[in-house]
PDB file of N, CA and C in Angstrom:
ATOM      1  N   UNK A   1       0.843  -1.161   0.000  1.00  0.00           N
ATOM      2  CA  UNK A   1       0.000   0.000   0.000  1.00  0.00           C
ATOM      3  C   UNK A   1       0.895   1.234   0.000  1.00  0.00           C
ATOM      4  N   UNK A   2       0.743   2.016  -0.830  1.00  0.00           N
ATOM      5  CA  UNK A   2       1.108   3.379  -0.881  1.00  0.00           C
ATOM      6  C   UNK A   2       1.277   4.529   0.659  1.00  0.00           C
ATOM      7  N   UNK A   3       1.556   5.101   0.378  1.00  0.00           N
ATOM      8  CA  UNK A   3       1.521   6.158   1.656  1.00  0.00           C
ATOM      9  C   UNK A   3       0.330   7.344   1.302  1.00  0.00           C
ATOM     10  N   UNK A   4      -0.096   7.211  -0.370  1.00  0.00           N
ATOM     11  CA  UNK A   4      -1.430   7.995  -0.177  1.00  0.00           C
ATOM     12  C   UNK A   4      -2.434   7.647   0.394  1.00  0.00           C
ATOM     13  N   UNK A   5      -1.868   6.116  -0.127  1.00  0.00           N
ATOM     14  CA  UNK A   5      -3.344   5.426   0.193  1.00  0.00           C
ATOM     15  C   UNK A   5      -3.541   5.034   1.971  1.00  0.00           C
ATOM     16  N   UNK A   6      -2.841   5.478   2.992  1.00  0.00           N
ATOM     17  CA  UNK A   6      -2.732   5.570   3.871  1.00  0.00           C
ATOM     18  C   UNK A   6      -3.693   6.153   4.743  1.00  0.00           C
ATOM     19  N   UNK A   7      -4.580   6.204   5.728  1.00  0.00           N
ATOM     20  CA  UNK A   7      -5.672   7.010   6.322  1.00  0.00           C
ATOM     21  C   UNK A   7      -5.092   7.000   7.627  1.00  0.00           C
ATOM     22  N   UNK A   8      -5.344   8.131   8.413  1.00  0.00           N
ATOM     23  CA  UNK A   8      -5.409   7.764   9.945  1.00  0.00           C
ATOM     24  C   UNK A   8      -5.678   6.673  10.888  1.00  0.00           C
ATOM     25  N   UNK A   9      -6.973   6.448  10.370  1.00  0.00           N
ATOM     26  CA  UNK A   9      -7.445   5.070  10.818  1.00  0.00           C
ATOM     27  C   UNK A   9      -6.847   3.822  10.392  1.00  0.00           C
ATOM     28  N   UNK A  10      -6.227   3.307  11.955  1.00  0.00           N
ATOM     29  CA  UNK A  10      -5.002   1.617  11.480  1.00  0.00           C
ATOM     30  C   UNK A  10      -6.039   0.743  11.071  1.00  0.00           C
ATOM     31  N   UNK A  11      -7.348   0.659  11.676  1.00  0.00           N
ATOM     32  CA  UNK A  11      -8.449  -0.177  11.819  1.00  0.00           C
ATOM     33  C   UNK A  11      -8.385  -0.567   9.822  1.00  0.00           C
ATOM     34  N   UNK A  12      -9.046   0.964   9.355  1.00  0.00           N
ATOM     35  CA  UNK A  12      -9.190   0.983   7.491  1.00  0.00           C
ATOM     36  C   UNK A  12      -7.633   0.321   6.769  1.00  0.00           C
ATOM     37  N   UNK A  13      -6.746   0.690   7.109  1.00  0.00           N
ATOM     38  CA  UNK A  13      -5.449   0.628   6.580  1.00  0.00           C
ATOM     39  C   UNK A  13      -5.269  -1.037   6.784  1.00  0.00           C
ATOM     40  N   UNK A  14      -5.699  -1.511   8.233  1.00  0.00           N
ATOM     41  CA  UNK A  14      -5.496  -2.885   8.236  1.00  0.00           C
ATOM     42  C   UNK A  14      -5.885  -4.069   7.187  1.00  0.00           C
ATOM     43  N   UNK A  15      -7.558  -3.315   7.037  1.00  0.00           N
ATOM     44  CA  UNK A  15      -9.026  -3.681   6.343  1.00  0.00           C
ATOM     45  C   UNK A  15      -7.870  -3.878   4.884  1.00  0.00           C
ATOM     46  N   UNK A  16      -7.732  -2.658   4.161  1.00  0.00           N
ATOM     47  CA  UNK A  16      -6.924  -2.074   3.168  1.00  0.00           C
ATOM     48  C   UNK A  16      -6.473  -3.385   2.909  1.00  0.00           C
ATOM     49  N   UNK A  17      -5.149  -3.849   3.784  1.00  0.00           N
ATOM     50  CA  UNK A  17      -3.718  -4.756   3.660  1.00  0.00           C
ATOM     51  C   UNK A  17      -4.484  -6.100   3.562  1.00  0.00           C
ATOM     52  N   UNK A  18      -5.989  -6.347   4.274  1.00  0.00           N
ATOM     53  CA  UNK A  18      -6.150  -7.465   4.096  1.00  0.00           C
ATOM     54  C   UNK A  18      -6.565  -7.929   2.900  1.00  0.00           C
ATOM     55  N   UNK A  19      -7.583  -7.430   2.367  1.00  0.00           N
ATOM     56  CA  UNK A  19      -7.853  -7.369   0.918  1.00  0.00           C
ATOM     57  C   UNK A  19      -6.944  -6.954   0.009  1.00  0.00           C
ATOM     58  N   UNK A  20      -5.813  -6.814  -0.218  1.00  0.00           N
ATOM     59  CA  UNK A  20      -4.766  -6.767  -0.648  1.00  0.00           C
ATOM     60  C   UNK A  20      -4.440  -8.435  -0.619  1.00  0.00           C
ATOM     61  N   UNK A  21      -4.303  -8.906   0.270  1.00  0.00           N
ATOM     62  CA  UNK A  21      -3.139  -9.822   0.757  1.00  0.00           C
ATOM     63  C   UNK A  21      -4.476 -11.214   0.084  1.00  0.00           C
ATOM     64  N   UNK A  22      -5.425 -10.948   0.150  1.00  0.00           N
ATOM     65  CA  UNK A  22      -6.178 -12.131  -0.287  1.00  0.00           C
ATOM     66  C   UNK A  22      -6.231 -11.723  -1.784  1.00  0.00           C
ATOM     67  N   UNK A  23      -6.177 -10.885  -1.709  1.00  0.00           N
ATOM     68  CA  UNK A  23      -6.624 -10.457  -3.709  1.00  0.00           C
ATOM     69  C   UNK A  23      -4.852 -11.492  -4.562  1.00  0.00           C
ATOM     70  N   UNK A  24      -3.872 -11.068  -3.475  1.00  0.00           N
ATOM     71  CA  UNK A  24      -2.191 -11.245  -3.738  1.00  0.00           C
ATOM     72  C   UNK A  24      -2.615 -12.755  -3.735  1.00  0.00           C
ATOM     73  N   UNK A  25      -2.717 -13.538  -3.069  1.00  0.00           N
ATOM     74  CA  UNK A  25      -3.193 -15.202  -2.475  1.00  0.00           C
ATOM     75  C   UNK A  25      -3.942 -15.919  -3.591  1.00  0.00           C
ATOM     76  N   UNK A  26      -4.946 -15.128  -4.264  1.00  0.00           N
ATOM     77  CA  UNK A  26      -6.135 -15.341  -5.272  1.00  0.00           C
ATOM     78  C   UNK A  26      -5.600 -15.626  -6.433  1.00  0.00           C
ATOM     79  N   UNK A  27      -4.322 -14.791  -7.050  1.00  0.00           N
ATOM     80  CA  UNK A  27      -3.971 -14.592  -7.768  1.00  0.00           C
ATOM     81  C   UNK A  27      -2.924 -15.858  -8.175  1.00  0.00           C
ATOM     82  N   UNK A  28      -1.951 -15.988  -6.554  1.00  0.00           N
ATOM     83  CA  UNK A  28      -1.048 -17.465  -6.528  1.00  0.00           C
ATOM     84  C   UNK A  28      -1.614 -18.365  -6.722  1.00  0.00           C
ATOM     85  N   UNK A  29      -2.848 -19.106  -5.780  1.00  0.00           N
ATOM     86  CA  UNK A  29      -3.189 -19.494  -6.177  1.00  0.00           C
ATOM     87  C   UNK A  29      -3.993 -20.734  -7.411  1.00  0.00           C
ATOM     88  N   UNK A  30      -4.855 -19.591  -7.736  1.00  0.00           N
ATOM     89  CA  UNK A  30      -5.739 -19.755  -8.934  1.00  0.00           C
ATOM     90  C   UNK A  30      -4.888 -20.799 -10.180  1.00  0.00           C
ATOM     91  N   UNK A  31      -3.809 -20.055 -10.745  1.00  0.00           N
ATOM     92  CA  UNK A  31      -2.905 -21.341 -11.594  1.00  0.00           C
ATOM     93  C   UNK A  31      -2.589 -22.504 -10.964  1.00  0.00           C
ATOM     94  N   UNK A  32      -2.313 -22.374  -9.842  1.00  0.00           N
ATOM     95  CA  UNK A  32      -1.858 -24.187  -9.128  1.00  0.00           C
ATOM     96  C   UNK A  32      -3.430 -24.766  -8.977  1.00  0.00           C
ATOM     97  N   UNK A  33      -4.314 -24.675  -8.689  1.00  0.00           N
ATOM     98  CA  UNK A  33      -5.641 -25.296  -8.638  1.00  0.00           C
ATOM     99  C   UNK A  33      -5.527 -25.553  -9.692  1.00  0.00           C
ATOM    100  N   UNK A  34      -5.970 -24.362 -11.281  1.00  0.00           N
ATOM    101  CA  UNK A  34      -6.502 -25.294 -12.209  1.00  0.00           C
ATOM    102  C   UNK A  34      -4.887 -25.873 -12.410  1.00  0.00           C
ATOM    103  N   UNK A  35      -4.188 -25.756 -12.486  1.00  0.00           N
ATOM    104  CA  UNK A  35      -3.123 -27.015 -13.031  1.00  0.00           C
ATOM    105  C   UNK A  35      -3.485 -28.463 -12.095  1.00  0.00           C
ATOM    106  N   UNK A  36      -3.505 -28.197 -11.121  1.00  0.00           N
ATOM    107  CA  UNK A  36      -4.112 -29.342 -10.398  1.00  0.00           C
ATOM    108  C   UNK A  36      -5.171 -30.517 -11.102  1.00  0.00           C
ATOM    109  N   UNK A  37      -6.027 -29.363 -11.216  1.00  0.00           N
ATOM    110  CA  UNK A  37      -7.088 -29.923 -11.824  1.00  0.00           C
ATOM    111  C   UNK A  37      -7.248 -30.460 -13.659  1.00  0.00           C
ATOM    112  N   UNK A  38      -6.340 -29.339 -14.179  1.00  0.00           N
ATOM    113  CA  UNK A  38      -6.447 -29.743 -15.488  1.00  0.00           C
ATOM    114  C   UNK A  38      -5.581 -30.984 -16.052  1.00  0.00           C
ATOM    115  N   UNK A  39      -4.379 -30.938 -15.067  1.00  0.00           N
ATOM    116  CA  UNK A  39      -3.424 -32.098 -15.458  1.00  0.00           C
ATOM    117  C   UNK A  39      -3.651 -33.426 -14.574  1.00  0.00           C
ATOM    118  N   UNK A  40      -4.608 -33.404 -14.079  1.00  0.00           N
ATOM    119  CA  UNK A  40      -5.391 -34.239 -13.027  1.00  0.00           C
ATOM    120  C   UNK A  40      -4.670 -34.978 -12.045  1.00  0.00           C
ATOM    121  N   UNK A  41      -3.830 -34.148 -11.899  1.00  0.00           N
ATOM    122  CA  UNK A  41      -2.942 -34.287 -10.848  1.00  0.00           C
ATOM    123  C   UNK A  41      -2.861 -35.401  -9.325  1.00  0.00           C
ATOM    124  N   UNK A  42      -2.449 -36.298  -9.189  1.00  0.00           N
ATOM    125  CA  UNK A  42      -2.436 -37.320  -7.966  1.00  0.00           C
ATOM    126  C   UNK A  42      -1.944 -37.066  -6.616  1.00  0.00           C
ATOM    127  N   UNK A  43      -0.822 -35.983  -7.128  1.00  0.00           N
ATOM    128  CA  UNK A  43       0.231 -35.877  -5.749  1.00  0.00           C
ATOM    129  C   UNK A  43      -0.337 -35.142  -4.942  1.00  0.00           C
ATOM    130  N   UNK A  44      -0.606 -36.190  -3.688  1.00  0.00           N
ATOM    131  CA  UNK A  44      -1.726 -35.672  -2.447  1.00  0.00           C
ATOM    132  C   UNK A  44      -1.056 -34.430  -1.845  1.00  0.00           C
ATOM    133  N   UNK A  45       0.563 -34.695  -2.046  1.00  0.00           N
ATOM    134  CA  UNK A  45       1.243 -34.088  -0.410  1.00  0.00           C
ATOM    135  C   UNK A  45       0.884 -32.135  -1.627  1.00  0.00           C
ATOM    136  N   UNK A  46       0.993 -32.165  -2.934  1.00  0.00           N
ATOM    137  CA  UNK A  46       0.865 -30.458  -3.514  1.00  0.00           C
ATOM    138  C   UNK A  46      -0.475 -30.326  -3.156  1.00  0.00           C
ATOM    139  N   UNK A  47      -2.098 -31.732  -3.516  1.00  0.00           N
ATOM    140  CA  UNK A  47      -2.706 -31.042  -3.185  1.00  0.00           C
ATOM    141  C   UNK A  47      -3.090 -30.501  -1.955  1.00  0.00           C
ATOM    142  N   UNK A  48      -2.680 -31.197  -0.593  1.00  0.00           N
ATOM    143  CA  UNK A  48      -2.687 -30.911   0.732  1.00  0.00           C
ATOM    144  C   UNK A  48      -1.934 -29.649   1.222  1.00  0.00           C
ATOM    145  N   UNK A  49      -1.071 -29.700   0.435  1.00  0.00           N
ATOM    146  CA  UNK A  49      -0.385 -28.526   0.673  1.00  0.00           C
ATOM    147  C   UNK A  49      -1.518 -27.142   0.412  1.00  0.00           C
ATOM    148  N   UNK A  50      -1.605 -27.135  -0.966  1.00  0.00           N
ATOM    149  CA  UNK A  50      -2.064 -26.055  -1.319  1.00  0.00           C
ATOM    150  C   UNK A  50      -3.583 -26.232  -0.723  1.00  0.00           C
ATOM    151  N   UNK A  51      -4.340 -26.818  -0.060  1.00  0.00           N
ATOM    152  CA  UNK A  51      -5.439 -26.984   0.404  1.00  0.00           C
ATOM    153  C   UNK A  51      -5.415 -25.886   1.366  1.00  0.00           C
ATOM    154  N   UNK A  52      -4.385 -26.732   2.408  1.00  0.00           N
ATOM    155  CA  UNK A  52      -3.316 -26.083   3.491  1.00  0.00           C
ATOM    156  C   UNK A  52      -3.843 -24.723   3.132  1.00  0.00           C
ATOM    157  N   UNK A  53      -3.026 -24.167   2.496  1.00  0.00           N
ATOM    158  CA  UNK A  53      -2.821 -22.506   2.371  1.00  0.00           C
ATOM    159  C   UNK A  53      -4.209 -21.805   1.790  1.00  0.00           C
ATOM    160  N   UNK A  54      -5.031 -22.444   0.925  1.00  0.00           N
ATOM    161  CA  UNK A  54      -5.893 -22.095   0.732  1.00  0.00           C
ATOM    162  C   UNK A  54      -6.934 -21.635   1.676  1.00  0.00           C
ATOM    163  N   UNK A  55      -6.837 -22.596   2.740  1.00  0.00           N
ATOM    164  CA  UNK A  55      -8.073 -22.810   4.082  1.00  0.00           C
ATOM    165  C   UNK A  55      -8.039 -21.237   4.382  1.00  0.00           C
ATOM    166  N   UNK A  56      -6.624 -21.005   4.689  1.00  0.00           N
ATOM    167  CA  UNK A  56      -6.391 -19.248   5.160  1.00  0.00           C
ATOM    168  C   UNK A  56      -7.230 -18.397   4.480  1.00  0.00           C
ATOM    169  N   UNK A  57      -7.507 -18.454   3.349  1.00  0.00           N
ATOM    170  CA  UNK A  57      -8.057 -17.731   2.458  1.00  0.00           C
ATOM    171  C   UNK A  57      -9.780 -18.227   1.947  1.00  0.00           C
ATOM    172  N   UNK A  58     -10.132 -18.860   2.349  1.00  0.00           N
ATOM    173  CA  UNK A  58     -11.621 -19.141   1.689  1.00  0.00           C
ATOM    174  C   UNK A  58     -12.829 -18.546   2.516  1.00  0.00           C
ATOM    175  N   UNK A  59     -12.223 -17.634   3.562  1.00  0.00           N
ATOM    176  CA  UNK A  59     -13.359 -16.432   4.261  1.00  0.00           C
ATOM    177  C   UNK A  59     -13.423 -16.006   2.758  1.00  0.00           C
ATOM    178  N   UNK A  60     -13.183 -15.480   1.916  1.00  0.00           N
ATOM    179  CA  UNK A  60     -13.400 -14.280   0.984  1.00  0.00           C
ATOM    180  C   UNK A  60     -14.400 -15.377  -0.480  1.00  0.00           C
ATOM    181  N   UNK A  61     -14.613 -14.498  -1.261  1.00  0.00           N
ATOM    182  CA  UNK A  61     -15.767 -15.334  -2.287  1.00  0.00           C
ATOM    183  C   UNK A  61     -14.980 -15.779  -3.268  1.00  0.00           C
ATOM    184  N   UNK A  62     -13.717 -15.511  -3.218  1.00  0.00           N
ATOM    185  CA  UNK A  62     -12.698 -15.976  -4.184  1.00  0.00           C
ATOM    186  C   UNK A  62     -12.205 -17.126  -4.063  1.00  0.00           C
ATOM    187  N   UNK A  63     -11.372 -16.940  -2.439  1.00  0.00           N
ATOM    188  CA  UNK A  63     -10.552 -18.193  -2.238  1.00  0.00           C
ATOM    189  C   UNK A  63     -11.660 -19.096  -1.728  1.00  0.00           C
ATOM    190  N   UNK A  64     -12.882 -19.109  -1.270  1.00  0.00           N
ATOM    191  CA  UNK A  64     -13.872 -20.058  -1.462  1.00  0.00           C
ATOM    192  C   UNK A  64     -14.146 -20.604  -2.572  1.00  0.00           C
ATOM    193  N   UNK A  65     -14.396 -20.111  -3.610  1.00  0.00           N
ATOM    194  CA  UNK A  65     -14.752 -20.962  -4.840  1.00  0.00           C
ATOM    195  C   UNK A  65     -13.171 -21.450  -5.195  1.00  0.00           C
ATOM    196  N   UNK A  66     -11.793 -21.109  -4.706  1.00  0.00           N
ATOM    197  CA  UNK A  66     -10.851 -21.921  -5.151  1.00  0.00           C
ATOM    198  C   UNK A  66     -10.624 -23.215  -4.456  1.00  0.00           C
ATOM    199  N   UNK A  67     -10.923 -23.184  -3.181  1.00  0.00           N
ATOM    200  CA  UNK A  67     -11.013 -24.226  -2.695  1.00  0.00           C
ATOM    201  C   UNK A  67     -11.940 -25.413  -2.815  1.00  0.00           C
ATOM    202  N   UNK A  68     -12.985 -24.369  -2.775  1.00  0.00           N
ATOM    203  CA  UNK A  68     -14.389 -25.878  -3.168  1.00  0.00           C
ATOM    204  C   UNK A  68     -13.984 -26.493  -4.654  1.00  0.00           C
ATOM    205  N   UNK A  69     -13.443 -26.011  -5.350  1.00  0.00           N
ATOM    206  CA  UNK A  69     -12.793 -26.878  -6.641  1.00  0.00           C
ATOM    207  C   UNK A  69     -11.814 -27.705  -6.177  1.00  0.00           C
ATOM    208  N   UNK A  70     -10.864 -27.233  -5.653  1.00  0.00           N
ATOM    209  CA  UNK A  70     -10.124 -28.069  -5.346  1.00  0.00           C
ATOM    210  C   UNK A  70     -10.281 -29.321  -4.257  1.00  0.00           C
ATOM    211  N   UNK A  71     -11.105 -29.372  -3.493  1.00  0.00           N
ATOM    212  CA  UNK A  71     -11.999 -30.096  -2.895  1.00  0.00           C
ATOM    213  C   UNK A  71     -12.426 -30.961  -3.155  1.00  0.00           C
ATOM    214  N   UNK A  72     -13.596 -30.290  -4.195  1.00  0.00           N
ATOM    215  CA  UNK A  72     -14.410 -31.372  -5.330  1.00  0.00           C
ATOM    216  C   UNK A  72     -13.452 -32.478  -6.261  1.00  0.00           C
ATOM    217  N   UNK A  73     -12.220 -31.651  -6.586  1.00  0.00           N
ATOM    218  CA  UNK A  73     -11.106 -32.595  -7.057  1.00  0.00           C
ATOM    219  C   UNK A  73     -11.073 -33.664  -6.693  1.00  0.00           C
ATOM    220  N   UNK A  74     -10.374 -33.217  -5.519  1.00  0.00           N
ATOM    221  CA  UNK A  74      -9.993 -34.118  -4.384  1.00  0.00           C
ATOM    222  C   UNK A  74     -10.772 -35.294  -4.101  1.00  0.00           C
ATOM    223  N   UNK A  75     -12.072 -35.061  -3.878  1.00  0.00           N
ATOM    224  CA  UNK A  75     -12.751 -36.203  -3.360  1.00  0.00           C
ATOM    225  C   UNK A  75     -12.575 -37.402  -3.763  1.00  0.00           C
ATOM    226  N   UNK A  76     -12.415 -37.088  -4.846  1.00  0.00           N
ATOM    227  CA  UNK A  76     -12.445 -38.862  -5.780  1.00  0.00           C
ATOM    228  C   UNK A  76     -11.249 -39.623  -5.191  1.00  0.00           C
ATOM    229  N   UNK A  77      -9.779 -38.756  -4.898  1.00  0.00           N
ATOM    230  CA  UNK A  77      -8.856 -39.387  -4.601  1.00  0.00           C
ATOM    231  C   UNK A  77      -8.517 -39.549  -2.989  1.00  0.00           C
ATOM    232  N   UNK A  78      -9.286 -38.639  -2.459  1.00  0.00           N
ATOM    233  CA  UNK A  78      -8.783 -38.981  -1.220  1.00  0.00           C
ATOM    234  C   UNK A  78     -10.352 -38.147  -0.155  1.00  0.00           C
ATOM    235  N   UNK A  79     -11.210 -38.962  -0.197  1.00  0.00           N
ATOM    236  CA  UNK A  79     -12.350 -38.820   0.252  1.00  0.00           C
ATOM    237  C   UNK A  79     -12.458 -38.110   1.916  1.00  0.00           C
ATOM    238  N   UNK A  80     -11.572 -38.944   2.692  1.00  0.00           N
ATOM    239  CA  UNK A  80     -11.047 -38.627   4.549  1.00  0.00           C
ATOM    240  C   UNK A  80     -10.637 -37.481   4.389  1.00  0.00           C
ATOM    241  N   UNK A  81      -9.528 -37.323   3.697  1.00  0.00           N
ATOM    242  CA  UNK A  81      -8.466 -35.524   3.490  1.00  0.00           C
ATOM    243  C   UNK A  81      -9.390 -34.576   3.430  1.00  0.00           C
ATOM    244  N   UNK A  82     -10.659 -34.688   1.923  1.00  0.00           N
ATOM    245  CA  UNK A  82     -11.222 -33.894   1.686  1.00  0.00           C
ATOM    246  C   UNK A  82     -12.619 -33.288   2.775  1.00  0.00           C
ATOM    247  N   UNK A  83     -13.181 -34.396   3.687  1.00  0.00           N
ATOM    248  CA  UNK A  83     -14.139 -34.453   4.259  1.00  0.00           C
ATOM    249  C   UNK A  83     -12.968 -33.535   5.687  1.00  0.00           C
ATOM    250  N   UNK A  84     -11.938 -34.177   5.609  1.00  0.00           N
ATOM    251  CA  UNK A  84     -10.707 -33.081   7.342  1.00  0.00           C
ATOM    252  C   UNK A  84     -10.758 -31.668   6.582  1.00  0.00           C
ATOM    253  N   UNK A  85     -10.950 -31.353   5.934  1.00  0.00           N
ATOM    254  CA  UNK A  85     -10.489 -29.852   5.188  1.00  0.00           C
ATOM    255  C   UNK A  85     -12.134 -29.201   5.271  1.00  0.00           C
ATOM    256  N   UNK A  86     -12.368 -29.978   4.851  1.00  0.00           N
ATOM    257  CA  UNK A  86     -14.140 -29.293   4.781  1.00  0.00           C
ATOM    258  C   UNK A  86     -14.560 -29.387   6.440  1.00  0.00           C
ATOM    259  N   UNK A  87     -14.202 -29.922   6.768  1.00  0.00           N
ATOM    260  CA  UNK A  87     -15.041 -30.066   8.482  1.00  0.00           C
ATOM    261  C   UNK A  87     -13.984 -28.556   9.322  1.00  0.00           C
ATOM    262  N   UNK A  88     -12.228 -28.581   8.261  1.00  0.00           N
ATOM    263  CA  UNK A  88     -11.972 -27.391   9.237  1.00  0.00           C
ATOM    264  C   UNK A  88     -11.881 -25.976   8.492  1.00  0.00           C
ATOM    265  N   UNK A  89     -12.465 -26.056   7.171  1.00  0.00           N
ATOM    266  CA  UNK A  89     -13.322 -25.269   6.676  1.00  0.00           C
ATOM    267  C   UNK A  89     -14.152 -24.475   7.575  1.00  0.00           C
ATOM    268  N   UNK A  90     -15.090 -25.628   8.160  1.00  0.00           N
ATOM    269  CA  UNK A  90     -16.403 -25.362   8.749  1.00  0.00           C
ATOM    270  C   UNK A  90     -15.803 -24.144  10.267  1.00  0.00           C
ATOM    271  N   UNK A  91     -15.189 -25.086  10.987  1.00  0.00           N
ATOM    272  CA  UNK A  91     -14.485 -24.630  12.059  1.00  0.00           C
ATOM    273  C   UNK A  91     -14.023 -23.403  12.129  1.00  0.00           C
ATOM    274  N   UNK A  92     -13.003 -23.074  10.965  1.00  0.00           N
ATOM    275  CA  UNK A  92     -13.189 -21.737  10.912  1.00  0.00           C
ATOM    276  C   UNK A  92     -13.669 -20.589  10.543  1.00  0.00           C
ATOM    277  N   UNK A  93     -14.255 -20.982   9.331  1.00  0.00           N
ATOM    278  CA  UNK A  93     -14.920 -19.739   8.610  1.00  0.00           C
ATOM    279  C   UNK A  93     -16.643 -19.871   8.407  1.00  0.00           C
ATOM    280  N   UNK A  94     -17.327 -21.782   8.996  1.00  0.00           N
ATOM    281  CA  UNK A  94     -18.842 -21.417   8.658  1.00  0.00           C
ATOM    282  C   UNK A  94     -19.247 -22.041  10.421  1.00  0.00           C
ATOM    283  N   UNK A  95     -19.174 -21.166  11.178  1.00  0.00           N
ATOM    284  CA  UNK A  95     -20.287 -21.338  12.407  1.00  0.00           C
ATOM    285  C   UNK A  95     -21.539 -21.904  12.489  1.00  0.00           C
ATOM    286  N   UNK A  96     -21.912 -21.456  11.600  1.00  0.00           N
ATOM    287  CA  UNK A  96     -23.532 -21.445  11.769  1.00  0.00           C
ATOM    288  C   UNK A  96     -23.958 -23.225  11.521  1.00  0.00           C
ATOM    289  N   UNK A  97     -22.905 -23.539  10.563  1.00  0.00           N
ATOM    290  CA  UNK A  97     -23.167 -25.279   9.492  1.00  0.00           C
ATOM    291  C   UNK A  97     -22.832 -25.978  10.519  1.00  0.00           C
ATOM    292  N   UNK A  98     -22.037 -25.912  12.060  1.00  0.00           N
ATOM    293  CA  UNK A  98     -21.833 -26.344  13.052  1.00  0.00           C
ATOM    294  C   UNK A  98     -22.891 -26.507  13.853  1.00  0.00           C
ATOM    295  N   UNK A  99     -23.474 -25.660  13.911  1.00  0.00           N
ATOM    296  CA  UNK A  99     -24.639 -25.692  15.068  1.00  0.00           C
ATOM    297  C   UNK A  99     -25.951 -26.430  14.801  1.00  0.00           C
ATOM    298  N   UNK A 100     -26.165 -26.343  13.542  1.00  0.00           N
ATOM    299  CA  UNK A 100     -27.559 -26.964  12.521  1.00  0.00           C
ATOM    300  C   UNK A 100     -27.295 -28.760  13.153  1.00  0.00           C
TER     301      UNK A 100
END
């Protein structure tokens, strides 16, 4: 972030860096999924990995739809992994799908 783009308020500036930093994430990303997906890729430990890093990111409507692809991938090959990722999915970013 710039120093124009700078406000008094750390609270906005924080807001600012975060959406930054997921838009930055969205962007990494996005090519390793679909390569994942397009080269139909097996190797659990890249897709776990990048699951991994994704989880950080699927509060936002972006890195959610990157993950639920990669997910949906997943299932076929490794059904347990995908169902641990989605349950800590849930854990952190959907409350509510917990309580139901």
């Amino acid at each position: 972030m710039s120093e124009r783009e700078s406000t008094s308020d750390p609270i906005v500036d924080l807001a600012r860096q975060l959406l930054s930093l997921n838009s930055q994430a969205v962007s990494i990303y996005s090519p390793i999924v679909e390569q994942i997906v397009t080269q139909q890729s097996t190797d659990r430990s890249l897709i776990e990995s990048t699951l991994d890093g994704l989880l950080g990111f699927a509060g936002t409507e972006d890195g959610l739809a990157l993950f639920k692809k990669l997910c949906r991938y997943y299932w076929d090959l490794g059904p347990l992994a995908t169902a641990s990722y989605i349950s800590a999915f849930r854990e952190m970013w959907d409350e509510e799908s917990l309580d139901a």
